[in-house]
C-alpha atoms as a PDB file:
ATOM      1  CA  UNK A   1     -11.257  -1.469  -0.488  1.00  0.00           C
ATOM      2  CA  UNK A   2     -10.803   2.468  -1.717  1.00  0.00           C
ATOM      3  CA  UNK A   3     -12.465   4.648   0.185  1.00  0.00           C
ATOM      4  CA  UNK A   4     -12.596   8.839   0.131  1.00  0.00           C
ATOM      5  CA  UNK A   5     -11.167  10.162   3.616  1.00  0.00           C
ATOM      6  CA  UNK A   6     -10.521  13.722   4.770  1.00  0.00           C
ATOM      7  CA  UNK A   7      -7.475  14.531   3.526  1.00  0.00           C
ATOM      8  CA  UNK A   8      -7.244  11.611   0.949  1.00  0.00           C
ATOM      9  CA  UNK A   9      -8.011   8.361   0.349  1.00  0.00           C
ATOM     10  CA  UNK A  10      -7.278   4.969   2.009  1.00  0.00           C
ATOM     11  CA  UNK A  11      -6.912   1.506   0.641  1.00  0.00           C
ATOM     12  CA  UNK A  12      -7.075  -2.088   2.764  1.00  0.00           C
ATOM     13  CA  UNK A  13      -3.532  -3.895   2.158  1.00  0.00           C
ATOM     14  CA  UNK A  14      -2.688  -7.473   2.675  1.00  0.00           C
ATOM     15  CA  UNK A  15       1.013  -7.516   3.534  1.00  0.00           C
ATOM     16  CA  UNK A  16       3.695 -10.458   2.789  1.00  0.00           C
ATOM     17  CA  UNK A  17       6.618 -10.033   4.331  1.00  0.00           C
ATOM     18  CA  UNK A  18      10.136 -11.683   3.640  1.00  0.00           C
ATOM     19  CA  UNK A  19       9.646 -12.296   0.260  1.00  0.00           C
ATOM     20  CA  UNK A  20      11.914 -12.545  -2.173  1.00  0.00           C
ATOM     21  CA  UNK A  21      11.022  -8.872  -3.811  1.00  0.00           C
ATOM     22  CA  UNK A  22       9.290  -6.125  -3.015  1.00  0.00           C
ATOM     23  CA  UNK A  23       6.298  -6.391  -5.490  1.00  0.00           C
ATOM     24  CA  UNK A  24       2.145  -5.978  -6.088  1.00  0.00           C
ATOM     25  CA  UNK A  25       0.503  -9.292  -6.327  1.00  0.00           C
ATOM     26  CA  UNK A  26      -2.627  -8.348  -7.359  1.00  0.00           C
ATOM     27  CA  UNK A  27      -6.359  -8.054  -5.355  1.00  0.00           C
ATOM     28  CA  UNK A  28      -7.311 -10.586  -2.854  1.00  0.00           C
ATOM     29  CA  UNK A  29     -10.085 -10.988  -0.544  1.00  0.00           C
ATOM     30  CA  UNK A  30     -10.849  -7.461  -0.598  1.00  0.00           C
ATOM     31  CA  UNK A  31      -7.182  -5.885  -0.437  1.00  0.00           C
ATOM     32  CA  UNK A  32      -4.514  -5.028  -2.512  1.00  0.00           C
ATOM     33  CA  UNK A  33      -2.026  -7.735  -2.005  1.00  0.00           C
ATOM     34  CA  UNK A  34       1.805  -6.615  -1.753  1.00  0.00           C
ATOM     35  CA  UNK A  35       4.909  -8.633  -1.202  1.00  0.00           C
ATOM     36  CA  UNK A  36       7.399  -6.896   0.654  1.00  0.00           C
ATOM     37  CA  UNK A  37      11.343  -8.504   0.908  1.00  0.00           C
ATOM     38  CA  UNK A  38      11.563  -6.892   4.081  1.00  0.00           C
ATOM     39  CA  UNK A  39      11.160  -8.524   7.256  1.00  0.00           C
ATOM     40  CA  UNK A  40       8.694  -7.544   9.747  1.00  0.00           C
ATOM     41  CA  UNK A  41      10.898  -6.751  12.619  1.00  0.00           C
ATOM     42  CA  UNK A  42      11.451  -3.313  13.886  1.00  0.00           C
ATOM     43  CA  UNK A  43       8.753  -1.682  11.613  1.00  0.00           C
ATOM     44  CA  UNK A  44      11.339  -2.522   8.418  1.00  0.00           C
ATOM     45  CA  UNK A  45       8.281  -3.654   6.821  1.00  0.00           C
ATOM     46  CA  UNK A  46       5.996  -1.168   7.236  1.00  0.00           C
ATOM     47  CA  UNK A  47       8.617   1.477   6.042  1.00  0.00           C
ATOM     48  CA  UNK A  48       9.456  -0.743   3.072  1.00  0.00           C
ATOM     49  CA  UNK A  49       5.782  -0.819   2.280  1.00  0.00           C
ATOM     50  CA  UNK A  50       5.661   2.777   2.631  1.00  0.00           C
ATOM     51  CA  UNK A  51       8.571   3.324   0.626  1.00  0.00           C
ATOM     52  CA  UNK A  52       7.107   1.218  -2.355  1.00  0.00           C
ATOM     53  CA  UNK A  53       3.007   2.557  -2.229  1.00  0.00           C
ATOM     54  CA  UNK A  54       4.836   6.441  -2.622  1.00  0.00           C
ATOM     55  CA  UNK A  55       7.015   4.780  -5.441  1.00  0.00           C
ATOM     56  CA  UNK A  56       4.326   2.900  -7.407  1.00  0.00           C
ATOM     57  CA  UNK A  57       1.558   5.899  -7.018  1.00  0.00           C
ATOM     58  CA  UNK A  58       3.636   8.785  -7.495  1.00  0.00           C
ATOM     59  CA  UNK A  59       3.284  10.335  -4.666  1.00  0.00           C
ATOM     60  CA  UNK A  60       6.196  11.732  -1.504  1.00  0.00           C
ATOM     61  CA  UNK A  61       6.375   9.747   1.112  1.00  0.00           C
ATOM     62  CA  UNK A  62       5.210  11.920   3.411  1.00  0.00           C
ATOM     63  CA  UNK A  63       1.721  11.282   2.189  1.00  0.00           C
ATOM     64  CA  UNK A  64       2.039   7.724   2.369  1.00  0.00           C
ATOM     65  CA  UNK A  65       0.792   6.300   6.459  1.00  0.00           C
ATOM     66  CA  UNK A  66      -0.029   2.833   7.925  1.00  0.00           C
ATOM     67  CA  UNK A  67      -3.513   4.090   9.314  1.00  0.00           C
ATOM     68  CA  UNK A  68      -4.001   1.004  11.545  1.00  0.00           C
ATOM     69  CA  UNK A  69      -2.695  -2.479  11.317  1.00  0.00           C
ATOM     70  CA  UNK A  70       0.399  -1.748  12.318  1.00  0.00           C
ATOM     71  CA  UNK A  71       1.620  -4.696  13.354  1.00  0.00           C
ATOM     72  CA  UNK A  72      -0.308  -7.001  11.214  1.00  0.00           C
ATOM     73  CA  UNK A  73      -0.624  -8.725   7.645  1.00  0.00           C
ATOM     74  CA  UNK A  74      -3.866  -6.536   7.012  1.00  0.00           C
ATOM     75  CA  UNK A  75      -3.056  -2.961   6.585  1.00  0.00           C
ATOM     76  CA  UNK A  76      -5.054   0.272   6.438  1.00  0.00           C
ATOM     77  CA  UNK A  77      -2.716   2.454   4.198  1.00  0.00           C
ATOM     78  CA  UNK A  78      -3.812   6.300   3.808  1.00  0.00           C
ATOM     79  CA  UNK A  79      -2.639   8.531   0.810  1.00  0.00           C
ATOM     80  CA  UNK A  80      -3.291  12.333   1.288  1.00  0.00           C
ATOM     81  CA  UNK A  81      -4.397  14.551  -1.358  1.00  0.00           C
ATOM     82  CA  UNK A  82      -5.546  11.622  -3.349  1.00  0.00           C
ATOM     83  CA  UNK A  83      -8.767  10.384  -4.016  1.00  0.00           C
ATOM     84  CA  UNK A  84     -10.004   6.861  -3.883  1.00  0.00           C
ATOM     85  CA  UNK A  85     -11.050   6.858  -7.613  1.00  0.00           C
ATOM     86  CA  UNK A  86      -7.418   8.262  -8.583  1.00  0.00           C
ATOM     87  CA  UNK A  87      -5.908   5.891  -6.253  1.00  0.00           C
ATOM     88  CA  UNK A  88      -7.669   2.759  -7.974  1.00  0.00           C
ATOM     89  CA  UNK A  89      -6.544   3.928 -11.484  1.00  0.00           C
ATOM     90  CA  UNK A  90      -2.873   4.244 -10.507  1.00  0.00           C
ATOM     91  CA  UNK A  91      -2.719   0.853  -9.177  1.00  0.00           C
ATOM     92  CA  UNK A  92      -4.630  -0.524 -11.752  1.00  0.00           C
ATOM     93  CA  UNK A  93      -2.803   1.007 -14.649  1.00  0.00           C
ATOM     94  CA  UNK A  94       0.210  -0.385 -12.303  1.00  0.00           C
ATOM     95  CA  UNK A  95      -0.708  -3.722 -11.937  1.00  0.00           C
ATOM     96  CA  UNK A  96      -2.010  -3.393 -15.989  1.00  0.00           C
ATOM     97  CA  UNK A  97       1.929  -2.420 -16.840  1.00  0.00           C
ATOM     98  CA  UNK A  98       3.410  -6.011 -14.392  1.00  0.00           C
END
């Protein structure tokens, strides 16, 4: 699910889109689960998603990219300059704090 890249780390996300808030719903089936309000039209949620991984790991933007999966539930989300062990605590201690 977290795995050492490059320039970062990357994580395997399981997108649901048009719900009723933008929230983490917890590990399933080998990806971090995230409910996004947005609806996926026009990449809104992809950039929502985006918006909220930078937000919840403390991180800009910037370093936040949909790898591959674009256009799909199942995501491959990058982080640069973050590794895959740091990235696990931050959403752990995250989900840990919901």
């Amino acid at each position: 699910m977290f795995t050492d890249t490059r320039d970062g780390a990357a994580i395997t996300v399981r997108v649901t889109p048009r719900a009723g808030r933008t929230a983490l719903a917890g590990f399933r089936e080998g990806a971090l689960a995230i409910k996004i309000a947005a609806p996926p039209v026009g990449g809104a949620a992809n950039s929502a998603l985006i918006e909220f991984l930078a937000e919840i790991l403390d991180v800009p933007r910037g370093s936040v990219a949909v790898a591959s999966g674009s256009r799909g539930r199942l995501k491959r989300v990058t982080v640069r300059a973050v590794s895959a062990a740091t990235l696990n605590a931050r959403l752990q201690h995250t989900l840990g704090a919901s």
